[in-house]
N, C-alpha and C. Protein backbone atom coordinates (compact mmCIF):
# COMPACT_ATOMS: atom_id res chain seq x y z
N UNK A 1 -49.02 -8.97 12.44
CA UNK A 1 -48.75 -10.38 12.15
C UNK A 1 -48.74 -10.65 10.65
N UNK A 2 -49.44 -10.08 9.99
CA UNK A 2 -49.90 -10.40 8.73
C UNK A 2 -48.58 -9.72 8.01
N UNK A 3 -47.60 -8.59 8.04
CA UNK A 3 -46.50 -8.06 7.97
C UNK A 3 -45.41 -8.98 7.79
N UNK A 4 -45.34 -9.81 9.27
CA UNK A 4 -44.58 -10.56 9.85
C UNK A 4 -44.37 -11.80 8.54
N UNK A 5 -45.88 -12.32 8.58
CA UNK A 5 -45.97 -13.29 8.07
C UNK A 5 -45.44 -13.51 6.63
N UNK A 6 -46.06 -12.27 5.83
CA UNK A 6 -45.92 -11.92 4.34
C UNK A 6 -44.63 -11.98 4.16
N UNK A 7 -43.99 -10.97 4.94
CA UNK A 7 -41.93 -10.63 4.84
C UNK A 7 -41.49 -11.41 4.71
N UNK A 8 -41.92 -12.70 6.27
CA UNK A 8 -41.00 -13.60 6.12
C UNK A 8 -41.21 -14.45 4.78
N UNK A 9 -42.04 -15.17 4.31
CA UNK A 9 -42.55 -15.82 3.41
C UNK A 9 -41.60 -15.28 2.21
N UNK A 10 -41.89 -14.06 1.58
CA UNK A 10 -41.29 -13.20 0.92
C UNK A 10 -39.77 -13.66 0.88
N UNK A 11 -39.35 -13.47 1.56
CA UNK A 11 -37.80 -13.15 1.47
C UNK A 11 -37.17 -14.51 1.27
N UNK A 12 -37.86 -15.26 2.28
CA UNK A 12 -37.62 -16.85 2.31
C UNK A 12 -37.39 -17.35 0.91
N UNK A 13 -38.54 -17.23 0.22
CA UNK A 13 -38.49 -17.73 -1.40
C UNK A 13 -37.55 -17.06 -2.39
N UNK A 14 -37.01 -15.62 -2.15
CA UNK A 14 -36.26 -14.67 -2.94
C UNK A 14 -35.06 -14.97 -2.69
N UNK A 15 -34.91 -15.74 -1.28
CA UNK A 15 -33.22 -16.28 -1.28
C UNK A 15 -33.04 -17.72 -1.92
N UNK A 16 -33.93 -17.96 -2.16
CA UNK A 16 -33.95 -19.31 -3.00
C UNK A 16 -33.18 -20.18 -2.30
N UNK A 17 -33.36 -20.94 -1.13
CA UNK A 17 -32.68 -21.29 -0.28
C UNK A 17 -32.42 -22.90 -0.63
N UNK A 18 -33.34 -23.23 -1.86
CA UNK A 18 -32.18 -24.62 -1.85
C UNK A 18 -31.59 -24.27 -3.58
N UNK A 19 -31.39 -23.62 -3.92
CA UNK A 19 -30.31 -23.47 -4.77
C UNK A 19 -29.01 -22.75 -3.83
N UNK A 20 -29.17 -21.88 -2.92
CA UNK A 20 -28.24 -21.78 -1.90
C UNK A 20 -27.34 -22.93 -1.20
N UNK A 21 -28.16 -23.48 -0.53
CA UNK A 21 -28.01 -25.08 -0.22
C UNK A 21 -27.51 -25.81 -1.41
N UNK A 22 -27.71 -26.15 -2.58
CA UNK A 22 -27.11 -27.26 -3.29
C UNK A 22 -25.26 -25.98 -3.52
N UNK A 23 -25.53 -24.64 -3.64
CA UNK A 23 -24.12 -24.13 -3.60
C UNK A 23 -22.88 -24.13 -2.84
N UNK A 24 -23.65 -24.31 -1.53
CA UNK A 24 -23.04 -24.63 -0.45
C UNK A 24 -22.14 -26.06 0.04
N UNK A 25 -22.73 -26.78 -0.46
CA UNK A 25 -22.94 -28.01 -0.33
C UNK A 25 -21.71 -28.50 -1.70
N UNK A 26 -21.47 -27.96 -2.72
CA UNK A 26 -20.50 -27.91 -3.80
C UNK A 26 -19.36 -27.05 -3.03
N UNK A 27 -19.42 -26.33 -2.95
CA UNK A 27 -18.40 -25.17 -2.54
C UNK A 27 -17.29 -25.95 -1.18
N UNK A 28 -18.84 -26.83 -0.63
CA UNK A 28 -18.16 -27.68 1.08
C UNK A 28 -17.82 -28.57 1.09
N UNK A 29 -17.66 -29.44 -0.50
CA UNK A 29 -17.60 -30.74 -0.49
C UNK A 29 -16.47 -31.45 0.29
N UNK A 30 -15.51 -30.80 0.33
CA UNK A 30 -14.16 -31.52 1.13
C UNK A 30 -13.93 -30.89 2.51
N UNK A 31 -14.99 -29.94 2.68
CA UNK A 31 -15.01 -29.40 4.45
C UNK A 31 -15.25 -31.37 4.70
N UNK A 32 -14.95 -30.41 6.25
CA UNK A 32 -15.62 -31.78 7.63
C UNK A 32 -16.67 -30.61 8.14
N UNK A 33 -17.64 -31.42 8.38
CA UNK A 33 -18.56 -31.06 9.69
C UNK A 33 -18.40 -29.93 10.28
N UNK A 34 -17.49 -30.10 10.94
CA UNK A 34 -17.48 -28.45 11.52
C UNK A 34 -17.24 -27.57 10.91
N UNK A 35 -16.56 -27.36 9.77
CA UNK A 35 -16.19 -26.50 9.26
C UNK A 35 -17.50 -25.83 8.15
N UNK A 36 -17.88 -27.30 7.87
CA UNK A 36 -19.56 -26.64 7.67
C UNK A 36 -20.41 -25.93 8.17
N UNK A 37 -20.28 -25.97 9.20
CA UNK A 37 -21.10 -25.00 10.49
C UNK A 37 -20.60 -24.02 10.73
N UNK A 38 -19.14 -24.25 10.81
CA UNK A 38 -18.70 -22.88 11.35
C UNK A 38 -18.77 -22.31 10.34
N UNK A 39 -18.57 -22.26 8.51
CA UNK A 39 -18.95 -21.34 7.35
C UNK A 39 -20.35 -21.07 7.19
N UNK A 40 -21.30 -21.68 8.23
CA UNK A 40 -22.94 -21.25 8.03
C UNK A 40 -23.15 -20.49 8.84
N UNK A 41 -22.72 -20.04 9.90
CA UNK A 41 -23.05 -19.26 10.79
C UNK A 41 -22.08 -18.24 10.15
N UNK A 42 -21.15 -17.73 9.57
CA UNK A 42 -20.55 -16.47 9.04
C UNK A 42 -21.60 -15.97 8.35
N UNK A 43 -21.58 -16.75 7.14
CA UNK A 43 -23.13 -16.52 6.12
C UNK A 43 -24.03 -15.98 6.30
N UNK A 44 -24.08 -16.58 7.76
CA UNK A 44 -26.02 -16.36 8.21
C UNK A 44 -26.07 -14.78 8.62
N UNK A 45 -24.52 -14.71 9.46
CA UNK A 45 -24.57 -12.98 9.83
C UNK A 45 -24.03 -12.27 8.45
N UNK A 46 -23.23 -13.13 7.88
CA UNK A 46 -22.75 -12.07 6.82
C UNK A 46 -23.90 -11.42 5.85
N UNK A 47 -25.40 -12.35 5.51
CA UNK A 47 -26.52 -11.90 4.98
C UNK A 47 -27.51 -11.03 5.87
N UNK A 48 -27.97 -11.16 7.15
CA UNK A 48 -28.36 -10.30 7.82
C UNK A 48 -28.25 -8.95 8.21
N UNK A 49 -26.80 -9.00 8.05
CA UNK A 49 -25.97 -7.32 8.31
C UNK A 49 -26.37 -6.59 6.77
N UNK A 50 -25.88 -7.81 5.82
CA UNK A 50 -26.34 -6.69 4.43
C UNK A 50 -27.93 -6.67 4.31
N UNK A 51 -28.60 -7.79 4.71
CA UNK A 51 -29.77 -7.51 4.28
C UNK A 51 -30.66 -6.33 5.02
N UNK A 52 -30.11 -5.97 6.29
CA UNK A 52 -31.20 -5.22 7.23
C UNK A 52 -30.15 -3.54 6.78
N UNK A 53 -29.09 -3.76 6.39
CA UNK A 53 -28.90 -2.65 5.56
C UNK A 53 -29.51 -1.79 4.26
N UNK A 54 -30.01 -2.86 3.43
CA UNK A 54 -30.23 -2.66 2.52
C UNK A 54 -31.53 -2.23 2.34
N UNK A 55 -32.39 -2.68 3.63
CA UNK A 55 -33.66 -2.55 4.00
C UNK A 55 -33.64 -1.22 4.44
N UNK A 56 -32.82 -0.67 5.37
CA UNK A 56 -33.03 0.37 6.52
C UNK A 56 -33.00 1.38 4.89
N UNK A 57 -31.25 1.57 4.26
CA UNK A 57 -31.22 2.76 3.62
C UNK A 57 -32.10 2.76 2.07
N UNK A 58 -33.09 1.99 2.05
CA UNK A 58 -33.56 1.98 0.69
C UNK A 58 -34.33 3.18 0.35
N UNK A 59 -35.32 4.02 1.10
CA UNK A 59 -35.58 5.29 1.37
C UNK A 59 -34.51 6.50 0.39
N UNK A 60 -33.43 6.24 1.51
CA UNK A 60 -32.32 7.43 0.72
C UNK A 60 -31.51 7.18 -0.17
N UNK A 61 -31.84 5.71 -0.62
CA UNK A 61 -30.99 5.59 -2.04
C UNK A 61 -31.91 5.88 -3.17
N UNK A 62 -33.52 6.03 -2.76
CA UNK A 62 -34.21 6.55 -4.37
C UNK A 62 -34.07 7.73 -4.06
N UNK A 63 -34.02 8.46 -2.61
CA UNK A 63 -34.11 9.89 -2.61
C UNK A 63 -33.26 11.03 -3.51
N UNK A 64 -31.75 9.82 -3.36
CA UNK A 64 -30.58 10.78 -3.90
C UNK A 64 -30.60 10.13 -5.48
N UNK A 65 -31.27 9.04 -5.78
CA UNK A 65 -31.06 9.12 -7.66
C UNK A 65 -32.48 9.39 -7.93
N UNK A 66 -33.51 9.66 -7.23
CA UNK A 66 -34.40 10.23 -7.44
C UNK A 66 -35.65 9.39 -8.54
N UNK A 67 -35.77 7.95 -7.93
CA UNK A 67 -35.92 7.12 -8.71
C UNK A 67 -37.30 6.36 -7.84
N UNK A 68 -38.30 6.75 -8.84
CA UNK A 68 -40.21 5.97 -7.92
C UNK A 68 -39.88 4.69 -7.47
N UNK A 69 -40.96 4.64 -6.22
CA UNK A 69 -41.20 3.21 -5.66
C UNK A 69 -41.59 2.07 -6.44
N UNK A 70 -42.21 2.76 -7.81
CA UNK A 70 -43.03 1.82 -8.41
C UNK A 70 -42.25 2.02 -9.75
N UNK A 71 -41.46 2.62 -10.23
CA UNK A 71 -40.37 2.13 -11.67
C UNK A 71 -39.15 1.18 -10.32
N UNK A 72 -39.05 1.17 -9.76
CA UNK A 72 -37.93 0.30 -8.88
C UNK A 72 -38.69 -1.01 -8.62
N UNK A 73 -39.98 -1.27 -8.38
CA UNK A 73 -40.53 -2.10 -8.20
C UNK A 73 -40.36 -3.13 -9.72
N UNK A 74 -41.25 -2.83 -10.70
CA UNK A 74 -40.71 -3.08 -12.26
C UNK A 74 -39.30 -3.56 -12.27
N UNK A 75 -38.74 -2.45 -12.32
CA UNK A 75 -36.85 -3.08 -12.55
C UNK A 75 -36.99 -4.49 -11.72
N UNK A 76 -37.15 -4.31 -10.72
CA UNK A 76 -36.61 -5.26 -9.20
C UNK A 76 -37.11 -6.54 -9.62
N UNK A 77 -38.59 -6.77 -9.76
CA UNK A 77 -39.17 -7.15 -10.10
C UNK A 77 -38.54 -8.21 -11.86
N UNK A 78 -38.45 -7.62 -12.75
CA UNK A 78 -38.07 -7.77 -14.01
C UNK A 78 -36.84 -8.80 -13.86
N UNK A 79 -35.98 -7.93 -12.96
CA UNK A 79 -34.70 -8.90 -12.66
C UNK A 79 -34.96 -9.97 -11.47
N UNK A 80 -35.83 -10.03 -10.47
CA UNK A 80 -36.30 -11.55 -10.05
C UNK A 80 -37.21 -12.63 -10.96
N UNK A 81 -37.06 -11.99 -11.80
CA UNK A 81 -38.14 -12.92 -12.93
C UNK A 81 -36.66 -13.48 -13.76
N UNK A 82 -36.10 -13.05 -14.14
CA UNK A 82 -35.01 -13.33 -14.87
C UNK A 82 -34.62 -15.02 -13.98
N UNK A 83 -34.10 -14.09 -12.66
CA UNK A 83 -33.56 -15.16 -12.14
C UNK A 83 -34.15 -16.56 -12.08
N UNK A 84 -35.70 -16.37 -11.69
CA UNK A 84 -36.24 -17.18 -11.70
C UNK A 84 -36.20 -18.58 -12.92
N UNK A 85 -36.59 -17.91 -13.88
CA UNK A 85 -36.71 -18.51 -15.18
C UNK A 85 -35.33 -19.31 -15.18
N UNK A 86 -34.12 -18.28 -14.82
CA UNK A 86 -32.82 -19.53 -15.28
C UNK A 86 -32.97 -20.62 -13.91
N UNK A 87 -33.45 -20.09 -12.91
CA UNK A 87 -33.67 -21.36 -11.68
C UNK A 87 -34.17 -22.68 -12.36
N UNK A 88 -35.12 -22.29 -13.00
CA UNK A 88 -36.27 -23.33 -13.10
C UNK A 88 -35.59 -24.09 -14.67
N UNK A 89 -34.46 -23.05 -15.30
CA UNK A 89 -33.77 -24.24 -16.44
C UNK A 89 -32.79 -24.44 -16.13
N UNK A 90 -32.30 -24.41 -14.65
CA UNK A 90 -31.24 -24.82 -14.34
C UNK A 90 -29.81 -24.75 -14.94
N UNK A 91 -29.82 -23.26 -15.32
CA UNK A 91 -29.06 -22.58 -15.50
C UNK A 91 -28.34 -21.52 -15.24
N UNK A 92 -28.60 -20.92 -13.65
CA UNK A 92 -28.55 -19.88 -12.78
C UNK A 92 -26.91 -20.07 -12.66
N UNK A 93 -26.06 -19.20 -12.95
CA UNK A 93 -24.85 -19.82 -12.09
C UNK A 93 -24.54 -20.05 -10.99
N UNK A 94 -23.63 -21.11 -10.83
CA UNK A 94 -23.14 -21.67 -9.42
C UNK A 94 -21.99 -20.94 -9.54
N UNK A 95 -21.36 -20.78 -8.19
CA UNK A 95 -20.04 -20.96 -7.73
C UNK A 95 -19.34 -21.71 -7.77
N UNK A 96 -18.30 -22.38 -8.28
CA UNK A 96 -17.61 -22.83 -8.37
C UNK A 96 -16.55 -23.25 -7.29
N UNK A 97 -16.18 -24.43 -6.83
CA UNK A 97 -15.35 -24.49 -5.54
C UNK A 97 -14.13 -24.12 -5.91
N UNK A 98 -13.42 -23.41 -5.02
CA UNK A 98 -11.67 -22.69 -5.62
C UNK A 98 -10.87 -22.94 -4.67
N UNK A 99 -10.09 -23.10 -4.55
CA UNK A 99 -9.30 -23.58 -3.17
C UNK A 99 -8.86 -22.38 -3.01
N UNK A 100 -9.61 -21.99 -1.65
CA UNK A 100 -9.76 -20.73 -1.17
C UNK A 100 -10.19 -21.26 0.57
N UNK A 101 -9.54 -20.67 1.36
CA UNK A 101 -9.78 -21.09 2.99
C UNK A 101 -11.35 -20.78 2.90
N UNK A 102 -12.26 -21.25 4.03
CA UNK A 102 -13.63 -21.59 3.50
C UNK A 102 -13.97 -19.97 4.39
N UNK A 103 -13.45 -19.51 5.13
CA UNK A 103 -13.59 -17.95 5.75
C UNK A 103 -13.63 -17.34 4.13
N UNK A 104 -12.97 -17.07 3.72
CA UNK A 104 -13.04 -16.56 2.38
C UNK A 104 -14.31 -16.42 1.67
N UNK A 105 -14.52 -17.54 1.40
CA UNK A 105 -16.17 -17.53 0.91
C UNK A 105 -17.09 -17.11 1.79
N UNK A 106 -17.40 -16.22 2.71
CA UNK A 106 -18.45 -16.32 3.40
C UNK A 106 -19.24 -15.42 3.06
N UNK A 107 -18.57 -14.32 2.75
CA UNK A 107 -19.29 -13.14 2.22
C UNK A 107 -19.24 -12.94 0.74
N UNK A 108 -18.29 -13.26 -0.34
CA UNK A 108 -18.56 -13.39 -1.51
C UNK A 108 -17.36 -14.82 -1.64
N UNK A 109 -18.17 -15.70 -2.71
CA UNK A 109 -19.83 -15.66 -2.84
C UNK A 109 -20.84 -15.97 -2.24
N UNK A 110 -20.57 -16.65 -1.39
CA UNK A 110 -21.86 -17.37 -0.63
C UNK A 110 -23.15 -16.04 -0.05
N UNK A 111 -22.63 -15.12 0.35
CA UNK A 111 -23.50 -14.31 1.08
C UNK A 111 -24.02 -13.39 -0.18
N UNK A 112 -23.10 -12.69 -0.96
CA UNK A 112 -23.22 -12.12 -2.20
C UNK A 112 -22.21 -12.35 -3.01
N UNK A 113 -23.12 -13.02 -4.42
CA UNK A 113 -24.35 -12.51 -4.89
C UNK A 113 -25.29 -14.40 -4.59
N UNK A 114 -24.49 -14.94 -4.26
CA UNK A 114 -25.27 -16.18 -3.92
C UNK A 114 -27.05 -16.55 -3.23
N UNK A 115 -26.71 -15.88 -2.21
CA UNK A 115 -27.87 -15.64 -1.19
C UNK A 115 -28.49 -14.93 -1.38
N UNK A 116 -27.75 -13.12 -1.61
CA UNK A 116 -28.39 -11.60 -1.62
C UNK A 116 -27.83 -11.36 -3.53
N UNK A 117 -28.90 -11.74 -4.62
CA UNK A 117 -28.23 -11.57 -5.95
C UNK A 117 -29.04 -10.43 -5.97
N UNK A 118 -29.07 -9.44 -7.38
CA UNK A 118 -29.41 -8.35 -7.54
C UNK A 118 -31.04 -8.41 -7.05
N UNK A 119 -31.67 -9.91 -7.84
CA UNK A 119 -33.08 -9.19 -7.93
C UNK A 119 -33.57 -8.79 -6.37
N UNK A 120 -32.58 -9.62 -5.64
CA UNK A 120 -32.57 -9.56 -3.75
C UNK A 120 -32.43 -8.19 -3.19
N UNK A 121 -31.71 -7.83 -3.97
CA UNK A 121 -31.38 -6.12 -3.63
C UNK A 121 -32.44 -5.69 -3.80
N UNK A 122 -32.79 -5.46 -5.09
CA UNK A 122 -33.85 -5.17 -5.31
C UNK A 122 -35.25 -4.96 -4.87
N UNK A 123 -35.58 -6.08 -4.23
CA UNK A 123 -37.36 -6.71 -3.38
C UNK A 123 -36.66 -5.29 -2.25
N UNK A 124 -35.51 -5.61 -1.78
CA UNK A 124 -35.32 -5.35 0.08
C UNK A 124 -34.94 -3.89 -0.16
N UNK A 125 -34.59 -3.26 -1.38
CA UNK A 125 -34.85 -1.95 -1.44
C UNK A 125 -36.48 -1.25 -0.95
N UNK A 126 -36.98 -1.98 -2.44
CA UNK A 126 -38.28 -1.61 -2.18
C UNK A 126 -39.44 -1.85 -0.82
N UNK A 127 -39.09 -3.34 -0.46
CA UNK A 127 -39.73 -3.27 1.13
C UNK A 127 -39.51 -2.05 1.78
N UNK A 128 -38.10 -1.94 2.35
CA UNK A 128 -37.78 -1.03 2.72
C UNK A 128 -38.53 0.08 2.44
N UNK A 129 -38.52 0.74 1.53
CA UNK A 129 -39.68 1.93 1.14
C UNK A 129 -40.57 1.98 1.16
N UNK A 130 -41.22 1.00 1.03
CA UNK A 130 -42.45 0.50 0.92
C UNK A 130 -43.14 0.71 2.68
N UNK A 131 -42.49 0.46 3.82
CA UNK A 131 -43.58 0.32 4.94
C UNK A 131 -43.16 1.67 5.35
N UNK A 132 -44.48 1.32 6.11
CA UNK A 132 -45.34 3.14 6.46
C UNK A 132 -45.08 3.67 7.88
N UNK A 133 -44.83 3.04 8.63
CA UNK A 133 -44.73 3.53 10.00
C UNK A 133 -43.47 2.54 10.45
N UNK A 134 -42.50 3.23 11.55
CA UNK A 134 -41.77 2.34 12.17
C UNK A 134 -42.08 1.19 12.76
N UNK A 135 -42.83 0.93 13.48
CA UNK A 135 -43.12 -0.64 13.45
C UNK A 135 -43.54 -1.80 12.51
N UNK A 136 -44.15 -0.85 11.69
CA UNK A 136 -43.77 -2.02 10.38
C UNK A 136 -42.47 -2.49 9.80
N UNK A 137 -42.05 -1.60 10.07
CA UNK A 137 -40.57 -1.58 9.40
C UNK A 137 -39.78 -2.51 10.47
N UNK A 138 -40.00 -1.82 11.65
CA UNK A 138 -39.48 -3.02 12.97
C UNK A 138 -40.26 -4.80 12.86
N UNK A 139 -40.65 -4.52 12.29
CA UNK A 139 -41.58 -5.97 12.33
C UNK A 139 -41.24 -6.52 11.24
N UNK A 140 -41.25 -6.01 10.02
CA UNK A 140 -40.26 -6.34 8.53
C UNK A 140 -39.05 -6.92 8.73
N UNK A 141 -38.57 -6.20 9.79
CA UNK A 141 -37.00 -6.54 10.07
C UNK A 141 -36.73 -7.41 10.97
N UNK A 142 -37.44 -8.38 12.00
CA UNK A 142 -37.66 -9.17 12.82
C UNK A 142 -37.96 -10.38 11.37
N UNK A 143 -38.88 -10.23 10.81
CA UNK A 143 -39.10 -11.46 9.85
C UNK A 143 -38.28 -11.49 9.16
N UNK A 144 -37.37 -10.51 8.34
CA UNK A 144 -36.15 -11.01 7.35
C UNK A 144 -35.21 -11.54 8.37
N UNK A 145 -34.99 -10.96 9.44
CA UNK A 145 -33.83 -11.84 9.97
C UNK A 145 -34.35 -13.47 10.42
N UNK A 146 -35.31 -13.56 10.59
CA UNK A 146 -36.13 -15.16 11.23
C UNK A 146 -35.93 -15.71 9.75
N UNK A 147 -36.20 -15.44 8.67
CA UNK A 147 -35.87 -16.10 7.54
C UNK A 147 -34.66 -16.24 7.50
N UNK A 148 -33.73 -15.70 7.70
CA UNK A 148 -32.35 -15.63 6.77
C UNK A 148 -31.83 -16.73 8.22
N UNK A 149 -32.26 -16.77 9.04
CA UNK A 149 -31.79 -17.54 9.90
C UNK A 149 -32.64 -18.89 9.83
N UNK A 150 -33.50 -19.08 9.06
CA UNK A 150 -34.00 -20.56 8.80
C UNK A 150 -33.15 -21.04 7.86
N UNK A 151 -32.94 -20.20 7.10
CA UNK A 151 -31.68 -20.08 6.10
C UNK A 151 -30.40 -20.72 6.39
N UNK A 152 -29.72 -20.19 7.44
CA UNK A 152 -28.57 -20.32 7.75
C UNK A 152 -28.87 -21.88 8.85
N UNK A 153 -29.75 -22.50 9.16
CA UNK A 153 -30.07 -23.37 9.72
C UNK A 153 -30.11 -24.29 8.87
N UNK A 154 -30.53 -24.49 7.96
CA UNK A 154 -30.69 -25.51 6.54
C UNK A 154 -29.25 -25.60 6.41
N UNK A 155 -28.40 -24.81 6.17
CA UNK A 155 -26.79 -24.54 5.73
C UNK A 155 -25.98 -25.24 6.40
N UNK A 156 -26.53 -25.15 8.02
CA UNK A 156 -25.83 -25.30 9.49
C UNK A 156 -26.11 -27.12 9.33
N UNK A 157 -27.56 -27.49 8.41
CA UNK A 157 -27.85 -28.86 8.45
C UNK A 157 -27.65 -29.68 7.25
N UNK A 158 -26.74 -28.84 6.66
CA UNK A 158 -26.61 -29.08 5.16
C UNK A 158 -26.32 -30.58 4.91
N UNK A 159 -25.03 -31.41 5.83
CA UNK A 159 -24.65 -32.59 5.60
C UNK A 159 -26.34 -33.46 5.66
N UNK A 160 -26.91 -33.26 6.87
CA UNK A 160 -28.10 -33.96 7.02
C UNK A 160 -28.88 -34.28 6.09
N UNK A 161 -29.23 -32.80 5.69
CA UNK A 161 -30.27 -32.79 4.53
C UNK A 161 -29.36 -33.30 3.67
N UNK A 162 -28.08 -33.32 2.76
CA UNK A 162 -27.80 -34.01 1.77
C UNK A 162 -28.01 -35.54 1.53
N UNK A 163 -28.16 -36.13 3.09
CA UNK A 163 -28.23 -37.26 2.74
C UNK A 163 -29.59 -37.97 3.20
N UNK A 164 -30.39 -36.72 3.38
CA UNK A 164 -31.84 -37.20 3.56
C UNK A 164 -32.66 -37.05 2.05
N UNK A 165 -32.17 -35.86 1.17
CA UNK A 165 -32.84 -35.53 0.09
C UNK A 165 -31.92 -36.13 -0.77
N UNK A 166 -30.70 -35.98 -0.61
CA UNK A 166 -30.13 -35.70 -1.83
C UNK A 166 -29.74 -34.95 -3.08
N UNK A 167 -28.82 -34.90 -3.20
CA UNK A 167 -28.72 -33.99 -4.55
C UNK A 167 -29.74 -34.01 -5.67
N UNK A 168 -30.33 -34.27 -6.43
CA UNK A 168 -30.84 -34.82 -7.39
C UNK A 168 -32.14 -34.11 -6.72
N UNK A 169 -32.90 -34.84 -5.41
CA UNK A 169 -33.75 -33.78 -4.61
C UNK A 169 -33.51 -32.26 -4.35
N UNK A 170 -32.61 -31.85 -4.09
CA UNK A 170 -32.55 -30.63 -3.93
C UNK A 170 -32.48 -29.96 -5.14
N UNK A 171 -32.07 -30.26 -6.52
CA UNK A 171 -32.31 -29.72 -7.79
C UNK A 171 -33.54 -29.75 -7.99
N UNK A 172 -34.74 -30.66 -7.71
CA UNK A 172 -36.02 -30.82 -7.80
C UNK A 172 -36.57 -29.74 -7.20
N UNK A 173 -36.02 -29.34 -5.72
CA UNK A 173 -37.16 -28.64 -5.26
C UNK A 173 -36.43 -26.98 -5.24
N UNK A 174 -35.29 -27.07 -5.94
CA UNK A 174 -34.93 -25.46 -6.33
C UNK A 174 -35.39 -25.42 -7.79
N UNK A 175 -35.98 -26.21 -8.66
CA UNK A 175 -36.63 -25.90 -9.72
C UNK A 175 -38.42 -25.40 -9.14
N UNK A 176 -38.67 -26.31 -8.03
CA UNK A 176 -40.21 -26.12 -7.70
C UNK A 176 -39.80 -23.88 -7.18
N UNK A 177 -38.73 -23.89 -6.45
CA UNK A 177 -38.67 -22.73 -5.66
C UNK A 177 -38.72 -21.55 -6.82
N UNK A 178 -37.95 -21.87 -8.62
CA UNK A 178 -38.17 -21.04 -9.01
C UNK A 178 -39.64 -20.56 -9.33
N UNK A 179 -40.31 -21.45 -9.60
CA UNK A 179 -41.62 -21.20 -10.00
C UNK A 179 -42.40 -20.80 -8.60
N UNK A 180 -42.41 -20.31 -7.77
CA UNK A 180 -42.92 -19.39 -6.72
C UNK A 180 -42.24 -17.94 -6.93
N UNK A 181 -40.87 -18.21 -7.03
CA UNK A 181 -40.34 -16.78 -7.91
C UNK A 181 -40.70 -15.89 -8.36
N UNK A 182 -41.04 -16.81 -10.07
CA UNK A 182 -41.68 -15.98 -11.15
C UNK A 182 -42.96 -15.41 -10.65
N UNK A 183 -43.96 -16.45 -9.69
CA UNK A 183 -45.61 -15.56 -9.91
C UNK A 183 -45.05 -14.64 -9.07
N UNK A 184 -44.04 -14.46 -7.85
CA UNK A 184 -43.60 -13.66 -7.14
C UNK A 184 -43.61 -11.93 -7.70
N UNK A 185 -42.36 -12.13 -8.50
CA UNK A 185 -41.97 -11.45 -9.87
C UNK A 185 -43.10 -11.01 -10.70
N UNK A 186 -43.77 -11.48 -11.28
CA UNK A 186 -44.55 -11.23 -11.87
C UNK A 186 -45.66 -10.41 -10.87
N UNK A 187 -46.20 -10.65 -9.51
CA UNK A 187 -46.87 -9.54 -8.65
C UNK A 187 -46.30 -8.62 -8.76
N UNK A 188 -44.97 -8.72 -8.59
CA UNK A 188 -44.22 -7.10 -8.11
C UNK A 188 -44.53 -6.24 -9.12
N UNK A 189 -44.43 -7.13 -10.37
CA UNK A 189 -44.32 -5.78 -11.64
C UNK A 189 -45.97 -5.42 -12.09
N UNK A 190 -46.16 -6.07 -11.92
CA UNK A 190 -48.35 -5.99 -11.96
C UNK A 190 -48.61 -4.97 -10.86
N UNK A 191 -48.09 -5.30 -9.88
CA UNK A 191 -48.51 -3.78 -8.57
C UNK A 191 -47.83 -2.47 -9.41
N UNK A 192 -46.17 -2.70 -9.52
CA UNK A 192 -45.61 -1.35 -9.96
C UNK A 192 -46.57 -0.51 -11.22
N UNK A 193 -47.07 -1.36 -11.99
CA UNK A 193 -47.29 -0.71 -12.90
C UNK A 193 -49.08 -0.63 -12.64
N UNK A 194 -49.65 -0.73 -11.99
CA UNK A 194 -50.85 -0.26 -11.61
C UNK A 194 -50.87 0.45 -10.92
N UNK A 195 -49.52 1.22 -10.21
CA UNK A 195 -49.38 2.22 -9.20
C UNK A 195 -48.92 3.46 -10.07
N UNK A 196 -48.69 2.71 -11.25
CA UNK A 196 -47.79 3.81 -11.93
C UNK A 196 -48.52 4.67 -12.76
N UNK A 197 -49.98 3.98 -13.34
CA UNK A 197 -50.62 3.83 -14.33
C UNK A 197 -51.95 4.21 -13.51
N UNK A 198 -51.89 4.58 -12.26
CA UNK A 198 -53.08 4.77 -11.33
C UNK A 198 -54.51 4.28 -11.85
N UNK A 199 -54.09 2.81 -11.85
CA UNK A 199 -55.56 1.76 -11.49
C UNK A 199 -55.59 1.51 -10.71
N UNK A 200 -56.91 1.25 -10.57
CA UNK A 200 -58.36 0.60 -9.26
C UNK A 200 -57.99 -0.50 -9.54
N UNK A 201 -57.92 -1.44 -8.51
CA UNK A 201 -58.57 -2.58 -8.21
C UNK A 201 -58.08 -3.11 -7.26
């Protein structure tokens, strides 16, 4: 449970889901309704398929560049801090709406690098490597998908919430989301390098 709990939590905050949402929400401005839904549910699978990919082969992608759990952690880490910081000055780039059929967008950008940006790769590499027995890993992977699908539910409710929060609200609380980020970020690279540096504590 405690697996369950952590992952989901984890991942939830690394997709930064209302700077997702305010992208979405730009990108959809001249959809109708349905067409909002029907581009949130592409999303929702188009991030799940990459994310439980990215999870499963993270193992054999340090195997073959031959690259530690804990210098990948650092990097990964380094670059969710980045992101963070431009979250929180509101300077992260957006997507831009293009008149492009809204199928188009589902997988880039909205899914990547929108949803899944590098430092995202990154965390779900290292999870991935990181658990010890197959059911952790089965249980890892039950919670990223329950996230990415709270995810794609916010997306699916996007008109709602726009006019329950508002714009102006949802910039508020994707500035609050970066700053869970950074201390995020900032754990990852404090573990890597106490793993690296073999300290106690």
């Amino acid at each position: 449970m405690d697996i369950f709990v952590s992952t989901f939590l984890k991942m939830f905050f690394i997709m930064t889901p209302f700077f997702v949402l305010s992208v979405f929400l730009t990108m959809t401005n001249e959809a109708t309704v349905q067409e909002k839904r029907a581009l949130a549910i592409k999303v929702t699978v188009a991030v799940i398929v990459t994310s439980l990919v990215l999870l499963y082969f993270g193992k054999h992608i340090f195997s073959v560049f031959g690259i530690t759990l804990d210098a990948f952690r650092i990097g990964a880490g380094a670059l969710l801090f980045l992101s963070a910081v431009e979250l929180v000055k509101g300077n992260k780039e957006s997507a831009k709406a293009q008149e492009k059929a809204l199928s188009e967008i589902a997988v880039v950008p909205l899914a990547i690098p929108v949803t899944i940006g590098p430092g995202t790769i990154g965390i779900l590499l290292v999870m991935g490597a990181s658990f010890e027995s197959t059911s952790s890993l089965i249980v890892g992977s039950i919670a990223l998908v329950c996230a990415v699908i709270v995810i794609g539910m916010m997306l699916y409710s996007a008109s709602i919430i726009e006019k329950l929060v508002g714009k102006q609200g949802l910039l508020v609380i994707s500035k609050i989301t970066g700053l869970f980020l950074a201390a995020l970020s900032a754990q990852i690279i404090f573990t890597g390098i106490k793993n690296f540096l073999g300290l106690d504590t």
